[in-house]
Protein backbone atom coordinates (compact mmCIF):
# COMPACT_ATOMS: atom_id res chain seq x y z
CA UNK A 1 22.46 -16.22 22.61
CA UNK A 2 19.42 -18.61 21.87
CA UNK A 3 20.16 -21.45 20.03
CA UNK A 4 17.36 -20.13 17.41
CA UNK A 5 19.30 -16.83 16.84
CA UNK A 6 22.75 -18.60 16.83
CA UNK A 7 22.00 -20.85 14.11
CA UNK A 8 20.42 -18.23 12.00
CA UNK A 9 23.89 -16.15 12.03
CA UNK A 10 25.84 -20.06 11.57
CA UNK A 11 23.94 -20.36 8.10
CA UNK A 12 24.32 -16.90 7.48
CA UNK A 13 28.15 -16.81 7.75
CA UNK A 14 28.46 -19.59 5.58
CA UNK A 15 25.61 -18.53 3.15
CA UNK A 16 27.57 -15.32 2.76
CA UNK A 17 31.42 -17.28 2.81
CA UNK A 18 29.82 -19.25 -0.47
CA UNK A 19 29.82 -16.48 -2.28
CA UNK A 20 31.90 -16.20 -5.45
CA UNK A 21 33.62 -12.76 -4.79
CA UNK A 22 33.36 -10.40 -2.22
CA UNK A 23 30.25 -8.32 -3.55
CA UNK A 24 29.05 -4.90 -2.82
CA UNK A 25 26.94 -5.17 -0.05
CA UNK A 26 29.88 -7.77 1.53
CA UNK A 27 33.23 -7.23 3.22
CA UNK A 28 35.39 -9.69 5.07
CA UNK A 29 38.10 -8.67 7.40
CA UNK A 30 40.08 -10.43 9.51
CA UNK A 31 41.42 -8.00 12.30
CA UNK A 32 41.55 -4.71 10.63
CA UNK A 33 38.67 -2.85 13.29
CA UNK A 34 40.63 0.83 12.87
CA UNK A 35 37.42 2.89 13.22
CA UNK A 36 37.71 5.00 10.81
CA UNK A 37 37.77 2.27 7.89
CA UNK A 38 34.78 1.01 9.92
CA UNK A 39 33.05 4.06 9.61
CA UNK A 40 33.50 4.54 5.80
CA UNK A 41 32.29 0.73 5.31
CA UNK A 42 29.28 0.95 7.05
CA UNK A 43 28.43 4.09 4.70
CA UNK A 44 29.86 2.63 1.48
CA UNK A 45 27.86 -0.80 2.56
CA UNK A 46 24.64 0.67 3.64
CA UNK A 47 24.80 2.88 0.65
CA UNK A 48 25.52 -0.34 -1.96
CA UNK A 49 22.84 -2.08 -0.06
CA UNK A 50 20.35 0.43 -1.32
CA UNK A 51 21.57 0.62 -4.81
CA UNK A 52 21.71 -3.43 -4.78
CA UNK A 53 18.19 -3.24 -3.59
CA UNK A 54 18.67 -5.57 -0.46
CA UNK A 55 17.66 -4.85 2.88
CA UNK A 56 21.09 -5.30 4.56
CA UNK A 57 24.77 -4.81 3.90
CA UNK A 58 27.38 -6.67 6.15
CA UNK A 59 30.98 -6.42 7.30
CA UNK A 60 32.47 -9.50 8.70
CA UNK A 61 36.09 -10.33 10.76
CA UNK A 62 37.53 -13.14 11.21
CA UNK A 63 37.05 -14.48 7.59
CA UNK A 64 39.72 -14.32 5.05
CA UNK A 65 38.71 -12.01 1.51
CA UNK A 66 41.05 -14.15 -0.57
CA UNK A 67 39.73 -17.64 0.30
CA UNK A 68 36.60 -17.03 2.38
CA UNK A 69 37.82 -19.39 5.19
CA UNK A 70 37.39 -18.91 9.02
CA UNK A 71 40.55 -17.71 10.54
CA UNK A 72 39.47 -15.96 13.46
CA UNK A 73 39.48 -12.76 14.90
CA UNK A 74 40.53 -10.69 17.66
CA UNK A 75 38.65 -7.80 17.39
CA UNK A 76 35.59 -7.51 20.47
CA UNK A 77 33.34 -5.00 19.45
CA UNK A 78 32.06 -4.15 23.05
CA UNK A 79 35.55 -3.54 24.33
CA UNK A 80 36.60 -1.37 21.37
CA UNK A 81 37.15 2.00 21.26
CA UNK A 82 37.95 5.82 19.74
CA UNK A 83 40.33 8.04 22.31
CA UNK A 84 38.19 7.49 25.43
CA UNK A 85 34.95 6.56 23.74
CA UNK A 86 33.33 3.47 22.87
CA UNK A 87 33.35 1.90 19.11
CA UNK A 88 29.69 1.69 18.73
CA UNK A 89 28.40 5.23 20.40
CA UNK A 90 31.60 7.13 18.50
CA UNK A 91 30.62 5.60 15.02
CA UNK A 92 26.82 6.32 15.57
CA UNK A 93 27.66 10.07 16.41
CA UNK A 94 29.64 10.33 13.48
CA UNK A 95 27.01 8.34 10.45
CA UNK A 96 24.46 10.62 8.94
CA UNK A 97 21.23 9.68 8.77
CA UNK A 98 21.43 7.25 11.92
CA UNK A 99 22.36 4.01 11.35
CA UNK A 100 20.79 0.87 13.45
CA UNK A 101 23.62 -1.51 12.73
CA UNK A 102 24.36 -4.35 14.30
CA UNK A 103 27.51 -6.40 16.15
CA UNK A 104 27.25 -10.38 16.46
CA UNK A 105 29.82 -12.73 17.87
CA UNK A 106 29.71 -16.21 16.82
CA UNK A 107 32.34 -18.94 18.14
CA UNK A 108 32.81 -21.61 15.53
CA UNK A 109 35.66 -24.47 15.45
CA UNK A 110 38.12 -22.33 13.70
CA UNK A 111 37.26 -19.26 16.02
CA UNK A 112 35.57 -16.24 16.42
CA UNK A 113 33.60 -14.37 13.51
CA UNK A 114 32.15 -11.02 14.29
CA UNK A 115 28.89 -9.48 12.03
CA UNK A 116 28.20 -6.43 11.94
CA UNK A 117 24.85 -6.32 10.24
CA UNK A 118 24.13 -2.95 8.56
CA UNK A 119 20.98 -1.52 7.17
CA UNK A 120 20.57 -0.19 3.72
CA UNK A 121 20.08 3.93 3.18
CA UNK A 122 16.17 4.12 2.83
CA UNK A 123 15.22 8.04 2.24
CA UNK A 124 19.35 9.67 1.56
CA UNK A 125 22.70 8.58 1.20
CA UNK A 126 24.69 7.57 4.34
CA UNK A 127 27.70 9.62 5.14
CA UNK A 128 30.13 9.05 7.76
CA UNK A 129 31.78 12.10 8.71
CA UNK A 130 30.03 14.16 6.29
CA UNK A 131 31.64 12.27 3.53
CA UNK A 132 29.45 9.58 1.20
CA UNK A 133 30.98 6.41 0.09
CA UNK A 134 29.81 3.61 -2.34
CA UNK A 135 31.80 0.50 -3.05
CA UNK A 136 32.90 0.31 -6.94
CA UNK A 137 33.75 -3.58 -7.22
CA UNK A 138 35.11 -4.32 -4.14
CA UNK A 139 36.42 -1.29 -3.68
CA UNK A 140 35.32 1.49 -1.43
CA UNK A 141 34.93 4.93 -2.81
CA UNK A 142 33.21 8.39 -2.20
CA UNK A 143 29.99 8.68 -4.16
CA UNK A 144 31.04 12.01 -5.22
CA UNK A 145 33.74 10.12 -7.98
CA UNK A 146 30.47 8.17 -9.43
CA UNK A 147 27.84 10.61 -10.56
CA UNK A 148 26.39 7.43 -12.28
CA UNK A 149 25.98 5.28 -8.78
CA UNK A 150 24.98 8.68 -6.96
CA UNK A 151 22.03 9.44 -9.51
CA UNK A 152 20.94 5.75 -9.46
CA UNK A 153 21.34 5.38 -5.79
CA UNK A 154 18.67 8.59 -5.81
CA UNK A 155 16.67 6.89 -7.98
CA UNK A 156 16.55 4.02 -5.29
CA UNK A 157 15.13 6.13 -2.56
CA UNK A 158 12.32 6.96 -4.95
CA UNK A 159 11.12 3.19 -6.52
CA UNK A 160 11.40 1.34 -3.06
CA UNK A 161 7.22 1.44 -2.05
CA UNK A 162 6.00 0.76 1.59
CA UNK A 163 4.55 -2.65 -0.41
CA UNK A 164 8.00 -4.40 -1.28
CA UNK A 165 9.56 -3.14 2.80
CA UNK A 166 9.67 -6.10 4.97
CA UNK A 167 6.89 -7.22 7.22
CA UNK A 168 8.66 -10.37 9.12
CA UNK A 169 12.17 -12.02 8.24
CA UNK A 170 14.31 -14.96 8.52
CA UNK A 171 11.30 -17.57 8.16
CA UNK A 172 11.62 -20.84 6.85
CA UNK A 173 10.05 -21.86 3.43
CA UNK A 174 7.40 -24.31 5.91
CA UNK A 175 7.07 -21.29 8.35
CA UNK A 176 6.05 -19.08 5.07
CA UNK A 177 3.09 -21.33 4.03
CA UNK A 178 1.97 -21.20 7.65
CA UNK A 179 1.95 -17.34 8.25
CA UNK A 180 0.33 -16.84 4.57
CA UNK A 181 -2.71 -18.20 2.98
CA UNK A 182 -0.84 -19.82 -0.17
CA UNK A 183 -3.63 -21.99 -1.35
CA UNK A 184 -5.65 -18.61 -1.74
CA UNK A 185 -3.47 -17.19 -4.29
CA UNK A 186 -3.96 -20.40 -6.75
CA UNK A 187 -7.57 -20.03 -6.43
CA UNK A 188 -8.03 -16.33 -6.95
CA UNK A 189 -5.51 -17.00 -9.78
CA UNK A 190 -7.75 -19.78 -11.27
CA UNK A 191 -4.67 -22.27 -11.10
CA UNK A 192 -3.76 -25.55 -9.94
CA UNK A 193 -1.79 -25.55 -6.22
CA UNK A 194 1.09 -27.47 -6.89
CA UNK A 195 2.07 -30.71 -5.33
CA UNK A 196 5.28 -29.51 -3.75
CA UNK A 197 6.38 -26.62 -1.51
CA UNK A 198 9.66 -25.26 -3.58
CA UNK A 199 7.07 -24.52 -6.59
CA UNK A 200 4.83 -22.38 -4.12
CA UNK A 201 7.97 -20.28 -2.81
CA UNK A 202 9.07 -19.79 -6.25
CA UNK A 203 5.55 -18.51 -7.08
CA UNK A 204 5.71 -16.50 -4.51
CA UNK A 205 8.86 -14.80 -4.84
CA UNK A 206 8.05 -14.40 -8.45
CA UNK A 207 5.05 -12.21 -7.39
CA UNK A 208 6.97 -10.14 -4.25
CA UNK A 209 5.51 -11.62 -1.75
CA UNK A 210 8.20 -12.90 -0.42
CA UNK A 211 12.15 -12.73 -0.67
CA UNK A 212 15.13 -15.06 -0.43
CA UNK A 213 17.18 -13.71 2.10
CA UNK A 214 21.13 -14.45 2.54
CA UNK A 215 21.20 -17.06 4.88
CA UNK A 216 18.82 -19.10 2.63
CA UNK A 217 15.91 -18.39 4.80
CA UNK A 218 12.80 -15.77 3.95
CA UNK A 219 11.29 -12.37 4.50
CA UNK A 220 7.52 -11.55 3.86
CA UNK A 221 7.07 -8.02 2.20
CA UNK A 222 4.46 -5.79 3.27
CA UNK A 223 2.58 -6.78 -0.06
CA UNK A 224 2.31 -10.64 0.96
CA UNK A 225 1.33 -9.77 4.52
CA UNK A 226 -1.29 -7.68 3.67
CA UNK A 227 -3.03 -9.89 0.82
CA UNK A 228 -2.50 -13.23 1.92
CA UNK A 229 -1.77 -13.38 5.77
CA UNK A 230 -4.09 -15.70 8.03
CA UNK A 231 -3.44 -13.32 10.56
CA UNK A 232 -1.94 -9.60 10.21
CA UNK A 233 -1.86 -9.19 13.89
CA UNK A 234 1.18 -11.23 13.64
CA UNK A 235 3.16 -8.49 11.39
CA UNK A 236 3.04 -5.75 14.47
CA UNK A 237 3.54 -2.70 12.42
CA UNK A 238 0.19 -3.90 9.92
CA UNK A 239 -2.35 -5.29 12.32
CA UNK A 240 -4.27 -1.61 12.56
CA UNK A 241 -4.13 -2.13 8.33
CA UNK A 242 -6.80 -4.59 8.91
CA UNK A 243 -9.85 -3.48 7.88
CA UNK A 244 -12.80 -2.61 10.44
CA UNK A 245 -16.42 -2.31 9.65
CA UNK A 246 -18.87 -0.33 12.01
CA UNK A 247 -22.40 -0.57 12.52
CA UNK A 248 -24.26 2.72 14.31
CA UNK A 249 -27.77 3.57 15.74
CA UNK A 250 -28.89 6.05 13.32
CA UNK A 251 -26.73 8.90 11.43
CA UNK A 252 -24.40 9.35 14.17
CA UNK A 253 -21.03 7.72 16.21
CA UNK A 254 -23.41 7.68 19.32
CA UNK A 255 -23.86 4.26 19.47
CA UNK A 256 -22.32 1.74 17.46
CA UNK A 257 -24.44 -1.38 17.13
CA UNK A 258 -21.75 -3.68 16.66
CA UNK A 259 -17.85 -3.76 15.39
CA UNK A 260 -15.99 -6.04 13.31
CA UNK A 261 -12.45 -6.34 12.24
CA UNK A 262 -11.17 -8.33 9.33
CA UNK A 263 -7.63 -9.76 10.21
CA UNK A 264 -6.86 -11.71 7.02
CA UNK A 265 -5.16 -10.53 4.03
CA UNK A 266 -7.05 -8.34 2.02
CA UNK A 267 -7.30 -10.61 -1.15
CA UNK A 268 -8.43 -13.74 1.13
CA UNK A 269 -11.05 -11.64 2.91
CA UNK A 270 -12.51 -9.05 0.31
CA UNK A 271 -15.79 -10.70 -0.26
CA UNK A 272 -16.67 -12.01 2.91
CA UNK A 273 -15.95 -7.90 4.30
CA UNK A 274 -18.24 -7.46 1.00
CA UNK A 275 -20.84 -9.83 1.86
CA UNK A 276 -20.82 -8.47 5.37
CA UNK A 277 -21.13 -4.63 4.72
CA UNK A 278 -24.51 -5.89 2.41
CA UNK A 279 -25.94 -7.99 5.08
CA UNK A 280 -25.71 -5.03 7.37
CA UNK A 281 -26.90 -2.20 5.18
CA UNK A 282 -30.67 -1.46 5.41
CA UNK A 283 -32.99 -2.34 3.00
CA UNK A 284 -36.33 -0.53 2.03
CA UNK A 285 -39.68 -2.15 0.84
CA UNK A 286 -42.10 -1.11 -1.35
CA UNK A 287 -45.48 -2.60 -3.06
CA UNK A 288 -44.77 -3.38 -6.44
CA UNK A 289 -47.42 -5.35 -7.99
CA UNK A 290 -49.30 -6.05 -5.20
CA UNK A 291 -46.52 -7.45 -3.64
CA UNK A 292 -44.01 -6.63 -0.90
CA UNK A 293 -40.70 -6.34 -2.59
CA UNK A 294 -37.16 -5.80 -0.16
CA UNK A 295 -34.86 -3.87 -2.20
CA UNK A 296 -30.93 -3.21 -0.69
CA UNK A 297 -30.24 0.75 -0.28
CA UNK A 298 -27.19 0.73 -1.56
CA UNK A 299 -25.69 -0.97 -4.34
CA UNK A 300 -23.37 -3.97 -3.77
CA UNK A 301 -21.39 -2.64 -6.81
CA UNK A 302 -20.37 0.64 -5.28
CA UNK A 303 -19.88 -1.31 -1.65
CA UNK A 304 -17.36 -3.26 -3.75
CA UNK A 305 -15.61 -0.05 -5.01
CA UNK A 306 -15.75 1.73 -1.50
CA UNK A 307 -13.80 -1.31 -0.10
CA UNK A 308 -11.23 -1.43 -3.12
CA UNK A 309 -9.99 2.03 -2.98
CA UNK A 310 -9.79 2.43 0.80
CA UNK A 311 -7.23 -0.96 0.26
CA UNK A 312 -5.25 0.35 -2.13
CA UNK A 313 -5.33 3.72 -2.06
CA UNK A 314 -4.14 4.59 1.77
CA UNK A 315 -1.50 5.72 2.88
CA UNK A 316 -0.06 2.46 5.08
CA UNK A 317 2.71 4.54 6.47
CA UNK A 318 0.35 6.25 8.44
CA UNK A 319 0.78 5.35 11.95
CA UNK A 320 -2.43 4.24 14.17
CA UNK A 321 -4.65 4.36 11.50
CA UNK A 322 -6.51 2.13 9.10
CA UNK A 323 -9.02 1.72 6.41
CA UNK A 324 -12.81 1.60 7.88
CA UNK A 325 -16.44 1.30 6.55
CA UNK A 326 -19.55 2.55 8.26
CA UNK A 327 -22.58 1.95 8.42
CA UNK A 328 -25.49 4.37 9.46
CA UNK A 329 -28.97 4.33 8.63
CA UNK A 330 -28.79 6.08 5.76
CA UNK A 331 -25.66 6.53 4.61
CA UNK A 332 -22.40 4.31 4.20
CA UNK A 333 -18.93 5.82 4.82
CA UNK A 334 -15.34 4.18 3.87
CA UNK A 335 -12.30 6.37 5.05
CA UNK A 336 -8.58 5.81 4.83
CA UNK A 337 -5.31 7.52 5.97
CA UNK A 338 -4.02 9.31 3.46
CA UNK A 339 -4.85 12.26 1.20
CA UNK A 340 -6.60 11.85 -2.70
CA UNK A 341 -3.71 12.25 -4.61
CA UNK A 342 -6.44 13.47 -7.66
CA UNK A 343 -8.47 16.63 -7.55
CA UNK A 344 -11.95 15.83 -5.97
CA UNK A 345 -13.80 17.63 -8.45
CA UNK A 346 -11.86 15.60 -11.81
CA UNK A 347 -11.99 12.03 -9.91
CA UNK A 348 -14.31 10.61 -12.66
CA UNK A 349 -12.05 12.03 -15.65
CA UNK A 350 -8.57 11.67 -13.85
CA UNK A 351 -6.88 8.06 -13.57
CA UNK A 352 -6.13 7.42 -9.96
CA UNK A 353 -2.39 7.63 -8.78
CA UNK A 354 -2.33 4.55 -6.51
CA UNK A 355 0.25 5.01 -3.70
CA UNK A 356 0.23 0.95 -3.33
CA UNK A 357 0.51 0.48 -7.28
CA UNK A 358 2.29 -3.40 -6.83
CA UNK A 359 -1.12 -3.94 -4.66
CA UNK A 360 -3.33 -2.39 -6.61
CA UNK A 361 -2.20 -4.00 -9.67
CA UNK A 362 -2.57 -7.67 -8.47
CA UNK A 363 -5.99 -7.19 -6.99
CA UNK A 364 -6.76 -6.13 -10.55
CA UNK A 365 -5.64 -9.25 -12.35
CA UNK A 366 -7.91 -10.81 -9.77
CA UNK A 367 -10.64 -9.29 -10.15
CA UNK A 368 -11.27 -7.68 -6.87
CA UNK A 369 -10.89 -4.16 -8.06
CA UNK A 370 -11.53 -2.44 -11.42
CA UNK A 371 -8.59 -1.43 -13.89
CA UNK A 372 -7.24 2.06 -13.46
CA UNK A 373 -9.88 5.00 -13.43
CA UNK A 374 -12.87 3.23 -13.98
CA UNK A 375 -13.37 2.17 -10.11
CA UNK A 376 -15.43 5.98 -9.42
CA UNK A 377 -17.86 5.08 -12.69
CA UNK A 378 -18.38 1.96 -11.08
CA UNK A 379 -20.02 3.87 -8.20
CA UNK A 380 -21.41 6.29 -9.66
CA UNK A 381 -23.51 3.33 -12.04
CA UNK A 382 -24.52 1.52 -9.04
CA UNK A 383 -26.00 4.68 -7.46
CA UNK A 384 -27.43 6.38 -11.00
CA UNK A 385 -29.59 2.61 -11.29
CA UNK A 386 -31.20 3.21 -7.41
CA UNK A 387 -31.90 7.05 -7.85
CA UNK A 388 -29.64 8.29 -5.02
CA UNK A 389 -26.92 10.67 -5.07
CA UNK A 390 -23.60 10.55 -6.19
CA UNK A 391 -20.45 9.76 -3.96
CA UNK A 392 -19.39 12.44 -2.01
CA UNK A 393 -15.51 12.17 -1.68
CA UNK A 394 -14.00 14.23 0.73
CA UNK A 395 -9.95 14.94 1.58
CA UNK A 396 -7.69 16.51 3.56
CA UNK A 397 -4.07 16.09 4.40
CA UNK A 398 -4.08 13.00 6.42
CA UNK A 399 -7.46 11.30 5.47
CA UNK A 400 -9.93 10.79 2.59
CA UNK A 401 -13.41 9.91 2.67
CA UNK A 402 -15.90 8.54 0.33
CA UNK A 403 -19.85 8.92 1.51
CA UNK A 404 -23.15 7.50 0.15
CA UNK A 405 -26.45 8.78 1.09
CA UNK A 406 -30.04 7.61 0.47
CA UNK A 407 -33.15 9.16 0.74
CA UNK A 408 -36.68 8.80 0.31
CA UNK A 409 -37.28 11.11 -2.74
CA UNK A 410 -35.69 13.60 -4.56
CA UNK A 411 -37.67 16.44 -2.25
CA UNK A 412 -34.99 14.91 0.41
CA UNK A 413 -31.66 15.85 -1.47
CA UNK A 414 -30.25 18.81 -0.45
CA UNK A 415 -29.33 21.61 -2.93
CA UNK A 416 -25.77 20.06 -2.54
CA UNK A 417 -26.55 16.76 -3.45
CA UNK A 418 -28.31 17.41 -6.37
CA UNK A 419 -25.49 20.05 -7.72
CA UNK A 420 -22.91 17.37 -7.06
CA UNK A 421 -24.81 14.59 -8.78
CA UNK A 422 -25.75 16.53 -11.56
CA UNK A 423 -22.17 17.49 -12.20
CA UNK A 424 -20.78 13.89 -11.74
CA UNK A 425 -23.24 12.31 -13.60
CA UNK A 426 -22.40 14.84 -16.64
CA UNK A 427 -18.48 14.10 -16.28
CA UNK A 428 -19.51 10.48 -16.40
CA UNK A 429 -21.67 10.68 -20.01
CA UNK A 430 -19.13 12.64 -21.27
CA UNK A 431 -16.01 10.58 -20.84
CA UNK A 432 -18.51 8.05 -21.86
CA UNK A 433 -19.04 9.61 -25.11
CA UNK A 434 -22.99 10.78 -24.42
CA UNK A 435 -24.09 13.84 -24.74
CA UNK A 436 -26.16 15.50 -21.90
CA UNK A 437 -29.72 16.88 -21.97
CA UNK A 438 -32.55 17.60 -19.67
CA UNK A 439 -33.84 13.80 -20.93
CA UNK A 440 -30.71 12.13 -19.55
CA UNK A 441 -30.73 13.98 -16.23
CA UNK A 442 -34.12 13.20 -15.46
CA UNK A 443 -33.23 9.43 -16.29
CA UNK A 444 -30.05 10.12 -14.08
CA UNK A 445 -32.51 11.59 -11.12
CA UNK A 446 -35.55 9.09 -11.88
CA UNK A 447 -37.88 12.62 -13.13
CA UNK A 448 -41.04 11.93 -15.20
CA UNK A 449 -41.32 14.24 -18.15
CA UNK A 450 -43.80 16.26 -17.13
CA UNK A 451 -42.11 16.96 -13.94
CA UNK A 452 -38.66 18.27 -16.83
CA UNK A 453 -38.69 21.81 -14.77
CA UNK A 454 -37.33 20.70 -11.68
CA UNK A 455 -33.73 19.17 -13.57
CA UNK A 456 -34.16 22.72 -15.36
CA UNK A 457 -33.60 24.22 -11.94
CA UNK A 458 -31.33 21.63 -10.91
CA UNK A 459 -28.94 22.59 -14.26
CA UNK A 460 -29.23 25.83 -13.77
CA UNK A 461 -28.01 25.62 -10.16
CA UNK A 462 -25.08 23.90 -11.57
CA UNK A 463 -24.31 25.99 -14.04
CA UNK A 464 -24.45 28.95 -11.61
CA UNK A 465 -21.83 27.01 -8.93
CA UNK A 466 -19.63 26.70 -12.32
CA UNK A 467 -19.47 22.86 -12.06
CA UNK A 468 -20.90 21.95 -15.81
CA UNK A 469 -21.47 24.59 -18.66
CA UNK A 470 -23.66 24.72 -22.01
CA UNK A 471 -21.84 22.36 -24.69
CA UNK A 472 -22.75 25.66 -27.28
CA UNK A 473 -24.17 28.92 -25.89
CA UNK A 474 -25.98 29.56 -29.33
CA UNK A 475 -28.03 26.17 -28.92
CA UNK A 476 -32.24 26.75 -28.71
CA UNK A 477 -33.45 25.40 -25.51
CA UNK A 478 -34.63 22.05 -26.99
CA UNK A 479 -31.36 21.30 -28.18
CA UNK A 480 -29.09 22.17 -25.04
CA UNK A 481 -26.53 20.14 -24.34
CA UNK A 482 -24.07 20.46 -21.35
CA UNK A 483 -20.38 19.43 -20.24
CA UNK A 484 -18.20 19.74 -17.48
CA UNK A 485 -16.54 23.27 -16.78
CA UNK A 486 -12.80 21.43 -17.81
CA UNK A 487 -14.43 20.47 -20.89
């Protein structure tokens, strides 16, 4: 055993021999290893884990329960057995879901210790031998007896987000400040770093980022790794969450012009990605005054809101996929794994239903995205003040996409575009408070007055594909207003 690895489970015995009582996600033994007590701990542990919320459960011999002091053990794991079959395969075949516990055998001055490391339930209870147990105190009992623990337990499975799992563990409090970008946090926080380490791992536990584990060292959730790393290709399972922007010749995946990937934490890195995307999005010029004026195509506003939701809105449990922008040379598209969890047609009316809410909810105090349901207005603004079409959001069961086009002139849109805008842009005045006319619309689509036919046609073609409807059939023509269908 490394020396690394040895003194990890050294401070962890004796981390978990300081404890008061036995608790319920610890047992000591001291030669008791008949195998089918083993088999209804590691269920009533793993199960207690989960309804303790910590990550592990253990079982320990060679430790008196009374006093906590090393005795010693006899019991060797790896020459243990059932009949004619070995301990660990005969317990495995016999635990329900599988269980990846764990034997350890540490030699100390007062002799052996054994730790058998064991992994709370994550998605159901565990049973061993078809039968669920729970520890009550330090007792061990079936979960059956405690309706109470087996409906909270439940409850577990259902509150423990992909945000709060653990990216990397047993780190020191030094090792944490080097793997994430602590300073960061103070500064998107608008407060002052303080002058000593144990007040920036208290911060940082405070906010999830991190956890105290039992042997006194750390773990990084999935949440810290992801905001503030200095590099997520060090967490294995989140370095494809990093975000990648893409640059193409034309309207097509032909050729891409050039490829970047942004491998800091999301809150450290979202407007530099911003400030990217905008330097490589084309920009038009017209004569205005005589002069030659440059004017972006797209807004930096929606940009902003493109990057936001494809952070906090994927699905990171999605394997081999990430969130992406793209640029083309007239459109922008930002895709994530992960369905819309809102109908695509009541996005602007519906608040969102983040699956990363502990995420999504700290880049909001920051700043970096907008509070709940007003992210898709955002868009939608930026686009309504350049004359270009809505967003077009599309979703299917393992991927959403959000698109924006540009064109010329109106004459460009296609009957699609101008349907969908015309509908948006009506759901938007109307949770607004503002009613709709022909006036507004032709603001909306940049139409002189005189020109008021073609958003006649445009209405009417909306009304037809039954996206918006007449606010009161009996209106005269002057006075027609107009609402979304759900209105």
């Amino acid at each position: 055993m490394k020396s690394a690895e040895e003194e990890y489970y050294r401070s962890l015995i004796n981390r978990l021999r300081s404890l008061p009582d036995e608790t319920e996600w610890v047992e000591f033994k001291v030669n008791n290893c008949e195998p089918e007590l083993i088999g209804e701990y590691i269920s009533a542990l793993s199960n207690s884990a989960a309804y303790c919320d910590k990550e592990k459960a253990y079982l320990l011999w060679g430790i008196n329960d009374g006093t906590h002091k090393i005795e010693g053990t006899k019991f060797v794991p790896k020459r243990a057995k059932k009949g004619n079959q070995e301990l660990e395969n005969w317990l495995l075949g016999n635990l329900k879901p599988a269980v990846d516990f764990k034997f350890t055998e540490i030699e100390t001055v007062s002799g052996n210790v054994v730790v058998m490391e064991i992994p709370a339930a994550t998605s159901k209870p565990t049973s061993f031998r078809d039968v669920e147990y729970i520890r009550v105190g330090t007792y061990k009992k079936k979960l059956r007896d405690h309706p109470e623990k087996e409906r909270k337990l439940w409850l577990s499975f259902e509150t423990k987000p992909f945000e709060l799992r653990i990216a990397k563990e047993n780190i020191s409090a030094s090792e944490v400040t080097e793997l994430l970008d602590c300073a960061a946090y103070y500064t998107l926080m608008k407060l002052p770093l303080p002058s000593n380490r144990e007040a920036i791992i208290h911060n940082m536990v405070d906010e999830q980022f991190i956890r105290e584990m039992d042997n006194g060292n750390y773990e990084i959730t999935n949440m810290g790794a992801m905001l503030f790393a200095k590099d997520l290709k060090i967490f294995d399972h989140l370095k494809r969450k990093a975000i990648r922007v893409i640059q193409y010749k034309g309207n097509g995946r032909t050729t891409a012009i050039r490829e970047q990937i942004f491998t800091k934490g999301y809150a450290i890195q979202f407007d530099d990605i911003t400030d990217y995307i905008m330097t490589l999005i084309p920009q038009e010029e017209k004569i205005e005054g005589g002069r030659r004026q440059v004017h972006v195509m797209f807004p930096k506003k929606a940009v902003r809101e493109m990057l936001g939701n494809i952070m906090i809105h994927q699905d990171l449990t999605a394997h081999g996929s990430g969130p992406m922008m793209e640029i083309f040379d007239t459109k922008v598209e930002a895709s994530s794994p992960g369905n819309l969890l809102v109908d695509v047609n009541r996005i602007i009316d519906t608040a969102p239903h983040s699956r990363n809410e502990n995420m999504a909810s700290f880049l909001r105090i920051v700043d970096i995205c907008e509070e709940r349901g007003s992210g898709f207005d955002r868009m939608e603004e930026g686009m309504s003040e350049l004359r270009i079409p809505a967003p077009k959001v599309e979703t299917a069961e393992d991927f959403c996409r959000t698109k924006l086009y540009w064109y010329q002139s109106l004459n460009s849109w296609s009957k699609e575009d101008k349907i969908r805008t015309c509908y948006l842009a009506t759901c938007y005045y109307y949770v607004n408070e503002t009613e709709v006319s022909n006036a507004v619309l032709r603001e909306r689509f940049g139409v002189d007055a005189k020109n008021m036919a073609i958003i006649s046609r445009i209405i009417k073609a909306t009304i037809d594909a039954v996206f918006i409807k007449l606010a009161d059939k009996n209106a005269a023509l002057k006075n027609r207003r107009y609402v979304p269908y759900w209105a």
